[in-house]
PDB file of N, CA and C in Angstrom:
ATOM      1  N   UNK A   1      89.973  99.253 111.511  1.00  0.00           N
ATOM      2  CA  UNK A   1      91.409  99.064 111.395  1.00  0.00           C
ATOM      3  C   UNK A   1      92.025  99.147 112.784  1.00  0.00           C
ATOM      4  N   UNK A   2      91.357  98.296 113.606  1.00  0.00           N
ATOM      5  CA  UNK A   2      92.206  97.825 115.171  1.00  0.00           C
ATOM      6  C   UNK A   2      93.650  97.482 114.919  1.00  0.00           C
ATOM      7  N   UNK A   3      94.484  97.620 115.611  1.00  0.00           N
ATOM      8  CA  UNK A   3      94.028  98.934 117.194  1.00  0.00           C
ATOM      9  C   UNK A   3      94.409 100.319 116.502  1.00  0.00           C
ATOM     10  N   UNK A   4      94.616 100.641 115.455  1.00  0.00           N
ATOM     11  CA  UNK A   4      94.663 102.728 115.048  1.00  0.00           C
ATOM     12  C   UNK A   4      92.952 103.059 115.512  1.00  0.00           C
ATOM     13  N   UNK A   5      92.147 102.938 115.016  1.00  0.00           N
ATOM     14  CA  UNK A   5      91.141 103.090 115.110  1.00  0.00           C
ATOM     15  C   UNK A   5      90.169 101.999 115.286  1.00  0.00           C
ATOM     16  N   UNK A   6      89.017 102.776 115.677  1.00  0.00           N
ATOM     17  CA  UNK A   6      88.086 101.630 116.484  1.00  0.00           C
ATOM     18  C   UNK A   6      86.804 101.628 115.830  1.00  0.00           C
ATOM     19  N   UNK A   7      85.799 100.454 115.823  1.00  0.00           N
ATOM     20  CA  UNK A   7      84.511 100.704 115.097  1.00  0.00           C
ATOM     21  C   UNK A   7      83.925 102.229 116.173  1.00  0.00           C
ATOM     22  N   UNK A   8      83.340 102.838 115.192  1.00  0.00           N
ATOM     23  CA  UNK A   8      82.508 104.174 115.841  1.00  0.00           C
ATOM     24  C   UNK A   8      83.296 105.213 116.467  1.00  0.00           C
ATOM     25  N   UNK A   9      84.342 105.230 115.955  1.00  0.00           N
ATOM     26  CA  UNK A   9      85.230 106.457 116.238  1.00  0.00           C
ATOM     27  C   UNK A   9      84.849 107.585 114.689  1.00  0.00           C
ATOM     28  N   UNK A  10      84.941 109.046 115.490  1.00  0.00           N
ATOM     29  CA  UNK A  10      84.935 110.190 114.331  1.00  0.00           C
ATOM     30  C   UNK A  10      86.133 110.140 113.746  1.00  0.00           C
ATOM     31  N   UNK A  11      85.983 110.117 112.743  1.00  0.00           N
ATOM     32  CA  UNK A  11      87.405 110.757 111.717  1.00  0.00           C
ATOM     33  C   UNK A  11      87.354 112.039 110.597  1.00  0.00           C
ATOM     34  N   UNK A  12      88.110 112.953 111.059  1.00  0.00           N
ATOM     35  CA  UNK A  12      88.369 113.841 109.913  1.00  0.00           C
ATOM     36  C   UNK A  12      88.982 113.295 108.285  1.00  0.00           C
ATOM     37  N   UNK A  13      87.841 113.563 107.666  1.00  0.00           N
ATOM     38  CA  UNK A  13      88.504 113.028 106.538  1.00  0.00           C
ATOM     39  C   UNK A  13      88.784 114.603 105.474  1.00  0.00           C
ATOM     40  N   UNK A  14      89.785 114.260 104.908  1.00  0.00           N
ATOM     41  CA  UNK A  14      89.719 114.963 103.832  1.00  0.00           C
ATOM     42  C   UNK A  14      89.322 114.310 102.145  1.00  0.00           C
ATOM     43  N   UNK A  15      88.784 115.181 101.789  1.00  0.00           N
ATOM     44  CA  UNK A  15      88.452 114.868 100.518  1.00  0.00           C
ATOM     45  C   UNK A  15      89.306 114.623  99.249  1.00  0.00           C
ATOM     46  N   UNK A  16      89.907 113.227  98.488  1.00  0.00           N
ATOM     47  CA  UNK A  16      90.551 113.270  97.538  1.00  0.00           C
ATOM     48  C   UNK A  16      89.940 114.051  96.255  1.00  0.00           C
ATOM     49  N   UNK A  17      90.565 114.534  95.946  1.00  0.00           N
ATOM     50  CA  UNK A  17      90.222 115.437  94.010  1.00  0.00           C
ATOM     51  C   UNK A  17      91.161 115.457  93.336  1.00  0.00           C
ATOM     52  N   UNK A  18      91.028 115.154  92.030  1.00  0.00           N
ATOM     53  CA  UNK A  18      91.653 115.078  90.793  1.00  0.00           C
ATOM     54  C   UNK A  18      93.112 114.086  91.180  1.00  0.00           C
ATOM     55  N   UNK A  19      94.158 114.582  91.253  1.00  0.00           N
ATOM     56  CA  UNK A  19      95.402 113.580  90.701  1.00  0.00           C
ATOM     57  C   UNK A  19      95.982 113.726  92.433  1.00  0.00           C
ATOM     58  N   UNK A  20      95.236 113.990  93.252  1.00  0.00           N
ATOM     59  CA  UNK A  20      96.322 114.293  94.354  1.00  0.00           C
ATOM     60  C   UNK A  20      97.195 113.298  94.685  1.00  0.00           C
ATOM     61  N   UNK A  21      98.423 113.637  95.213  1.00  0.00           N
ATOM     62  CA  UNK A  21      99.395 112.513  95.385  1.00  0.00           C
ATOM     63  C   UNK A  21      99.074 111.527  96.965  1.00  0.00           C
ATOM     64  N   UNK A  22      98.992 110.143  96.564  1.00  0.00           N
ATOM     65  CA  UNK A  22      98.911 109.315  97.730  1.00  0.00           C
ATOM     66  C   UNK A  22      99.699 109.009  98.161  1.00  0.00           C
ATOM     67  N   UNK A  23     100.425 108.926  99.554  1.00  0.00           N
ATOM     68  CA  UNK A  23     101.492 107.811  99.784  1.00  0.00           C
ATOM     69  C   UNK A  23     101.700 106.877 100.468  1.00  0.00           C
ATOM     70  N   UNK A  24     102.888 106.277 100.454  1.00  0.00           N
ATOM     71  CA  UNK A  24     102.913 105.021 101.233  1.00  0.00           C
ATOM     72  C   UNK A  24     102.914 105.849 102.688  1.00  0.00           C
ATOM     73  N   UNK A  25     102.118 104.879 103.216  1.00  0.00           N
ATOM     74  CA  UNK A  25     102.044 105.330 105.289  1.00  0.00           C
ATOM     75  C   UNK A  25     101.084 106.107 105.304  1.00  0.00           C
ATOM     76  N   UNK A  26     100.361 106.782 104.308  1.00  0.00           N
ATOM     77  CA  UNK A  26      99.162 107.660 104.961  1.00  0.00           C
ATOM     78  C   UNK A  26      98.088 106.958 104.928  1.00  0.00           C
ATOM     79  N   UNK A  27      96.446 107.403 106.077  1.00  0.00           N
ATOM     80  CA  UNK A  27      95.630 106.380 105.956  1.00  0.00           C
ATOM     81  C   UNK A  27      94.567 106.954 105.104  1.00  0.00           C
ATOM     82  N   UNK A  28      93.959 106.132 104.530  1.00  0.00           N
ATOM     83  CA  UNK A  28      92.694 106.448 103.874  1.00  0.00           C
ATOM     84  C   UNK A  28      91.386 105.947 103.731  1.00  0.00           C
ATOM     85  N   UNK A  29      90.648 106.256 103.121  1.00  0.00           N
ATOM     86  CA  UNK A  29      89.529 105.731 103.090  1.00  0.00           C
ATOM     87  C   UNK A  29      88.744 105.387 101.840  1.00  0.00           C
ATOM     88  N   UNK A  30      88.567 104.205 101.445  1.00  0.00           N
ATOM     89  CA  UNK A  30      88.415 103.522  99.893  1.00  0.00           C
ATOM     90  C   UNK A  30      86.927 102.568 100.544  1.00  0.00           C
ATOM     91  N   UNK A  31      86.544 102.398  99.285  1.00  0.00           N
ATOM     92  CA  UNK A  31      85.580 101.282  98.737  1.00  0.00           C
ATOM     93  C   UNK A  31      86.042 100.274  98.776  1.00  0.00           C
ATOM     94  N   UNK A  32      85.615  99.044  99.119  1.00  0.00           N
ATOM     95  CA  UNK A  32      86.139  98.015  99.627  1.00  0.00           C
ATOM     96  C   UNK A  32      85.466  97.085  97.823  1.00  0.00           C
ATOM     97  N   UNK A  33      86.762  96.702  97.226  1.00  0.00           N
ATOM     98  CA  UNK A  33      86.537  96.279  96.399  1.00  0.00           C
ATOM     99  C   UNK A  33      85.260  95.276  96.253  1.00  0.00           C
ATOM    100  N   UNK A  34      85.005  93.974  96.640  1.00  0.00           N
ATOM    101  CA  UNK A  34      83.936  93.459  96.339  1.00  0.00           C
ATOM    102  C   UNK A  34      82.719  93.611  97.929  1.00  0.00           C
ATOM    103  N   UNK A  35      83.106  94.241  98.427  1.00  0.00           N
ATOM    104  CA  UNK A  35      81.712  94.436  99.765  1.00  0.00           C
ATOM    105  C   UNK A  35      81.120  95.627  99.474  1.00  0.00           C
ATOM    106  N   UNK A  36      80.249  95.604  99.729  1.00  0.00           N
ATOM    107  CA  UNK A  36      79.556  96.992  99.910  1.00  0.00           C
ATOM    108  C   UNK A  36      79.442  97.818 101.025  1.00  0.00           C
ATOM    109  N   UNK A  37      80.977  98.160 101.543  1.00  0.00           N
ATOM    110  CA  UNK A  37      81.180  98.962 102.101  1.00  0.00           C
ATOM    111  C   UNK A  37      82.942  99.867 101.985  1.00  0.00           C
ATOM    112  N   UNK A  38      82.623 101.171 102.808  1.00  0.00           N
ATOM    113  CA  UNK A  38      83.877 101.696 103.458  1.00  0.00           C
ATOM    114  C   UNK A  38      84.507 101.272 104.159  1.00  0.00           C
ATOM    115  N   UNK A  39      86.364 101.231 103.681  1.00  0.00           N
ATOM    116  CA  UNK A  39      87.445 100.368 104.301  1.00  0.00           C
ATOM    117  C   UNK A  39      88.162 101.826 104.496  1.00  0.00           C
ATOM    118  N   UNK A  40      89.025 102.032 106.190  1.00  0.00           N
ATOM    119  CA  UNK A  40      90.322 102.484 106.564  1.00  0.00           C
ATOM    120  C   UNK A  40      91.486 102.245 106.289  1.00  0.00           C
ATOM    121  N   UNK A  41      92.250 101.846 105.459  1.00  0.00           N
ATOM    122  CA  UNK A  41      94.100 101.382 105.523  1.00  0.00           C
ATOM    123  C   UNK A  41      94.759 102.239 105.399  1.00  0.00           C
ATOM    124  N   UNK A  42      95.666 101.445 105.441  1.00  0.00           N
ATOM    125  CA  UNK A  42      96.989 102.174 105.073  1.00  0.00           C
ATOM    126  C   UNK A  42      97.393 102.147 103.598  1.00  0.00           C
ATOM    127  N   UNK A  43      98.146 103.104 103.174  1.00  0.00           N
ATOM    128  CA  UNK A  43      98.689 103.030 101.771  1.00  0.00           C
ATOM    129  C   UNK A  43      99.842 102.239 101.859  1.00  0.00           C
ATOM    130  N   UNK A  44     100.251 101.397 101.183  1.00  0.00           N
ATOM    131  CA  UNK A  44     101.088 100.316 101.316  1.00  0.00           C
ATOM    132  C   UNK A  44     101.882 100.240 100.398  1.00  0.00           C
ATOM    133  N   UNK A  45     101.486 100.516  98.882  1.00  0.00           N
ATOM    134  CA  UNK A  45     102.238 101.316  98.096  1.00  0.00           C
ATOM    135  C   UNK A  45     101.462 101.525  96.831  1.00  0.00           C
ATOM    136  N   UNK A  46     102.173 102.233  95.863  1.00  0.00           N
ATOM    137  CA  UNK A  46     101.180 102.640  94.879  1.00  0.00           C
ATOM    138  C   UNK A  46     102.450 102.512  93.575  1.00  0.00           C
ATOM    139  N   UNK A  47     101.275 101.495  92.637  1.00  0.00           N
ATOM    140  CA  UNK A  47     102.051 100.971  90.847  1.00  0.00           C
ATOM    141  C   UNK A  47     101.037 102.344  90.428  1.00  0.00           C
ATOM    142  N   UNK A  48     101.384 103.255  89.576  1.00  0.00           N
ATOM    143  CA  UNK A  48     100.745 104.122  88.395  1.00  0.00           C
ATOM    144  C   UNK A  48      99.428 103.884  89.357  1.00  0.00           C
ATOM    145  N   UNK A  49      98.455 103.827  88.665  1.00  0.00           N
ATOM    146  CA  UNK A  49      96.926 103.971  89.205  1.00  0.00           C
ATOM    147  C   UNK A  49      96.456 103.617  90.266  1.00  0.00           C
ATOM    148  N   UNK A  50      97.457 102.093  90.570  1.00  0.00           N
ATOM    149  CA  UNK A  50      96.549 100.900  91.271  1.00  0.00           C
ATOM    150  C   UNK A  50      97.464 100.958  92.624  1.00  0.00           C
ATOM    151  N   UNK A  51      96.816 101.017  93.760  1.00  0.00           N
ATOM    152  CA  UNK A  51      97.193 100.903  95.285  1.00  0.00           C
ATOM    153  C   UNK A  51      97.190  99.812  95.999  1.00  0.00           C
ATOM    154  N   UNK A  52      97.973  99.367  96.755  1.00  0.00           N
ATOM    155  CA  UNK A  52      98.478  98.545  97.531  1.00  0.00           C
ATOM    156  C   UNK A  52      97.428  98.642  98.869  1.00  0.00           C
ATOM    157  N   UNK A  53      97.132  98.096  99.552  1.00  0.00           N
ATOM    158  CA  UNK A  53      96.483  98.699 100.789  1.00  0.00           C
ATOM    159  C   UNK A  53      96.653  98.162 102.173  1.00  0.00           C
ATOM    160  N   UNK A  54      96.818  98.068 102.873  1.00  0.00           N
ATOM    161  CA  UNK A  54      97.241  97.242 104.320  1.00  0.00           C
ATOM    162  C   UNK A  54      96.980  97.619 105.679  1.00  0.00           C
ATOM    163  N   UNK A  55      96.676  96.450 106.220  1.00  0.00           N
ATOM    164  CA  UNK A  55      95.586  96.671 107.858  1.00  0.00           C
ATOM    165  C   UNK A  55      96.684  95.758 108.600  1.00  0.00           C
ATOM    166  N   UNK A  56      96.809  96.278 110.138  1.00  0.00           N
ATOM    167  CA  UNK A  56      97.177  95.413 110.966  1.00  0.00           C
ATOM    168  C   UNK A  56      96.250  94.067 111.288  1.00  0.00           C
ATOM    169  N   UNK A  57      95.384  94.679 110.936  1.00  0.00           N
ATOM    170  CA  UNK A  57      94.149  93.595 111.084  1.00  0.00           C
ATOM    171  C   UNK A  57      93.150  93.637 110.130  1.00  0.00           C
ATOM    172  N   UNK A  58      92.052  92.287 109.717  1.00  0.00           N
ATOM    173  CA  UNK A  58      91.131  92.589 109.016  1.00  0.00           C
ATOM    174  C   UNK A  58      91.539  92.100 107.206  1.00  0.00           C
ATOM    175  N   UNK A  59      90.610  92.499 106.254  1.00  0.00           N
ATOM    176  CA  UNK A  59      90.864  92.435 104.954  1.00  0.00           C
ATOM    177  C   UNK A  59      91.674  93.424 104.541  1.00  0.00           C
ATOM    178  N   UNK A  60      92.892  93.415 103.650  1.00  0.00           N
ATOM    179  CA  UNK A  60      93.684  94.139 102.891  1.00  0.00           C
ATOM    180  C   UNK A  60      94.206  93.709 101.440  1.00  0.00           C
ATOM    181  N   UNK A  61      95.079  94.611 100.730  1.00  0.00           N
ATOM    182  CA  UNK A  61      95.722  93.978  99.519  1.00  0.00           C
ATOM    183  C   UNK A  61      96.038  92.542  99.690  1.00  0.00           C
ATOM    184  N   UNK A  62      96.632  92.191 100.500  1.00  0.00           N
ATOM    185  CA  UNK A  62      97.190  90.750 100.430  1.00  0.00           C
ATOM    186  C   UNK A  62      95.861  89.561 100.064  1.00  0.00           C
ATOM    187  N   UNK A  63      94.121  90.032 100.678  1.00  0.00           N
ATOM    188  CA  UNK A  63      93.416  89.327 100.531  1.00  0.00           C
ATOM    189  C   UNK A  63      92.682  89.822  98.911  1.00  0.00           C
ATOM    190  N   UNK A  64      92.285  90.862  99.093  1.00  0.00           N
ATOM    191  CA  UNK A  64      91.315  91.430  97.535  1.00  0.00           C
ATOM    192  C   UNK A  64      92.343  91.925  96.566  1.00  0.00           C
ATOM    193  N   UNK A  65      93.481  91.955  96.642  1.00  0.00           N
ATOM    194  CA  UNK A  65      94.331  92.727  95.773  1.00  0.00           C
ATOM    195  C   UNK A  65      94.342  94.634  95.184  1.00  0.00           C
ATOM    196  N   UNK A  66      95.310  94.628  94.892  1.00  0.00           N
ATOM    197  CA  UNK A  66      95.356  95.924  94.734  1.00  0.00           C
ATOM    198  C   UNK A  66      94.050  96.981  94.137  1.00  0.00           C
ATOM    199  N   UNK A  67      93.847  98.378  94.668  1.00  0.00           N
ATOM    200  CA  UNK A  67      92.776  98.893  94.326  1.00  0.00           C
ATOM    201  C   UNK A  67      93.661 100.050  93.549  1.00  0.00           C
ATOM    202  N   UNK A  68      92.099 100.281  92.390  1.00  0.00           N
ATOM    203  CA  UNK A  68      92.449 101.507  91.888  1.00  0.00           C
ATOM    204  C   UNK A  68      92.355 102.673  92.615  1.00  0.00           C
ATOM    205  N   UNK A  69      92.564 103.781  92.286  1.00  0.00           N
ATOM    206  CA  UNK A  69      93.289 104.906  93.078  1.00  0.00           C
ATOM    207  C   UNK A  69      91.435 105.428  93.231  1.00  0.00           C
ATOM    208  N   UNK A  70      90.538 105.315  92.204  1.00  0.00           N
ATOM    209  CA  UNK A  70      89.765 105.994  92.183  1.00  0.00           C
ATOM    210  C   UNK A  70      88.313 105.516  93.027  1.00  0.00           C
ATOM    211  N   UNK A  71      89.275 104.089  93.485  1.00  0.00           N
ATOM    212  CA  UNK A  71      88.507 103.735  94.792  1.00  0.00           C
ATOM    213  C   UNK A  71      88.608 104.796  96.257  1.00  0.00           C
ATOM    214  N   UNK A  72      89.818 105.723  96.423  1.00  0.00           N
ATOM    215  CA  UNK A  72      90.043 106.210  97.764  1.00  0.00           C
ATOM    216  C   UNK A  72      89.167 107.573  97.317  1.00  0.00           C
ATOM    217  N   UNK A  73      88.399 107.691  98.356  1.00  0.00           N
ATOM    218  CA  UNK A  73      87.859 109.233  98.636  1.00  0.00           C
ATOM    219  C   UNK A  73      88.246 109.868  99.720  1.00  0.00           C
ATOM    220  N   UNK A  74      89.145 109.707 100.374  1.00  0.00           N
ATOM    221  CA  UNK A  74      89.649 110.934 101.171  1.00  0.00           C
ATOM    222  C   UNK A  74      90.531 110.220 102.036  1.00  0.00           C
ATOM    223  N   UNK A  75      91.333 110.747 102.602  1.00  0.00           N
ATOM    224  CA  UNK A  75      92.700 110.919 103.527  1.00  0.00           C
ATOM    225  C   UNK A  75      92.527 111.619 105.221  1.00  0.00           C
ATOM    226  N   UNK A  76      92.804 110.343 106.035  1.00  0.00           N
ATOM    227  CA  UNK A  76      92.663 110.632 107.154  1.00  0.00           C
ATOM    228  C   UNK A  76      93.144 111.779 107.963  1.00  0.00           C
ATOM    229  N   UNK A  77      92.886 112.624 108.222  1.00  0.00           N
ATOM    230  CA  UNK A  77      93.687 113.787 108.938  1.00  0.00           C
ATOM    231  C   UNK A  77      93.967 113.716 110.707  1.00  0.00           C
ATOM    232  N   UNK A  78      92.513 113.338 110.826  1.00  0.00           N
ATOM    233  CA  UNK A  78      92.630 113.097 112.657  1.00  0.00           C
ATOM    234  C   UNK A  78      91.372 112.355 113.030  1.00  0.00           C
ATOM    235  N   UNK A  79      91.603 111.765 113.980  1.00  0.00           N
ATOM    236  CA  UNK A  79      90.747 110.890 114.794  1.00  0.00           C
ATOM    237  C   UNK A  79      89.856 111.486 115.511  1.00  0.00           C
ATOM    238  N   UNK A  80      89.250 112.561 115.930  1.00  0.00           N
ATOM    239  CA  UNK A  80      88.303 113.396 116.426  1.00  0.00           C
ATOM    240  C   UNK A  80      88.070 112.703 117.742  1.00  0.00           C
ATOM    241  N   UNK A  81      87.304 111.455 117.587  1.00  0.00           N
ATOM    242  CA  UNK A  81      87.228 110.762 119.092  1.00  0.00           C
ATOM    243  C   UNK A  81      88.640 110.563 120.315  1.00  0.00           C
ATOM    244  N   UNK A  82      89.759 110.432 119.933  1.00  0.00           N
ATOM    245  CA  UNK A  82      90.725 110.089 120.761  1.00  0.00           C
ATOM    246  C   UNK A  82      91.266 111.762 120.546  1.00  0.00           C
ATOM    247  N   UNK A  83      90.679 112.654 120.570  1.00  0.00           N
ATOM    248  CA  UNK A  83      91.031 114.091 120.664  1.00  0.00           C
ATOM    249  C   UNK A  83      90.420 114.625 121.836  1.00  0.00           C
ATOM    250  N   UNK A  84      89.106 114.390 122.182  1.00  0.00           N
ATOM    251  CA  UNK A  84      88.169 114.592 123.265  1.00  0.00           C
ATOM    252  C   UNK A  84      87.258 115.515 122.281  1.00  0.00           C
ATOM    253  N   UNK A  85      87.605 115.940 120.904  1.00  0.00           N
ATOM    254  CA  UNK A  85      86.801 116.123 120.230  1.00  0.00           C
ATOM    255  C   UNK A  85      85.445 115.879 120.136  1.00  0.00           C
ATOM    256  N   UNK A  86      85.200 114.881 119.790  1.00  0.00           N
ATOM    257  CA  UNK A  86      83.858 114.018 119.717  1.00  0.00           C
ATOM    258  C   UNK A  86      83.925 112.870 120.338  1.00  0.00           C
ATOM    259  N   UNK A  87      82.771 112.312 121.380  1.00  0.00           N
ATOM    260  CA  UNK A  87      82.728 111.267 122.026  1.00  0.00           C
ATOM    261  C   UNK A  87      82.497 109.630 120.925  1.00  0.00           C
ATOM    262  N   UNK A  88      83.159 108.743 121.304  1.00  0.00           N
ATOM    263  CA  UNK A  88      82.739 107.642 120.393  1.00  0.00           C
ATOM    264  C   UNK A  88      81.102 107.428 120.972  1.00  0.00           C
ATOM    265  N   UNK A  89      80.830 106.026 119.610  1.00  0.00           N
ATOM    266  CA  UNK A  89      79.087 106.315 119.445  1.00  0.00           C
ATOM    267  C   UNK A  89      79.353 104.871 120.311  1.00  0.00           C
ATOM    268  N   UNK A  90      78.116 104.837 121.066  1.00  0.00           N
ATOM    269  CA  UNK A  90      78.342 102.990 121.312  1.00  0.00           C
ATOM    270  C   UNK A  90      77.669 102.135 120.060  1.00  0.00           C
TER     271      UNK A  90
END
């Protein structure tokens, strides 16, 4: 999700459980509806279950459409690499 984050940067994630509340503007981290992989966005907005999702760049809602909620497993807290935290990987 260029330019917030970069391929091979650390991120603190936190872990979603049970009903926690999502919102619009926070970032997260979901299952990428038909790839077989982990996607970064943004919350973009949220109908009852189903989430909105949005990238400055890259695939988002506008291309795969809205995801269910029980696609996101956790909520970005901090970037670890642009902390001096942890060095990015090459």
């Amino acid at each position: 999700m260029e330019p917030a984050f970069a391929d091979g940067e650390h991120l603190l994630v936190e872990p979603v459980r049970g009903d926690k509340e999502l919102t619009p503007g926070q970032v997260v981290v979901a299952r990428h509806p038909f790839k077989n992989i982990d996607v970064v966005k943004y919350v973009a907005s949220q109908d009852g279950d189903y989430l909105a999702l949005s990238s400055p760049q890259g695939d988002d809602s506008a291309q795969f459409g809205r995801v269910h909620r029980s696609t996101v497993f956790g909520i970005v807290r901090s970037n670890l690499s642009r902390r001096g935290v942890l060095a990015r990987t090459p």
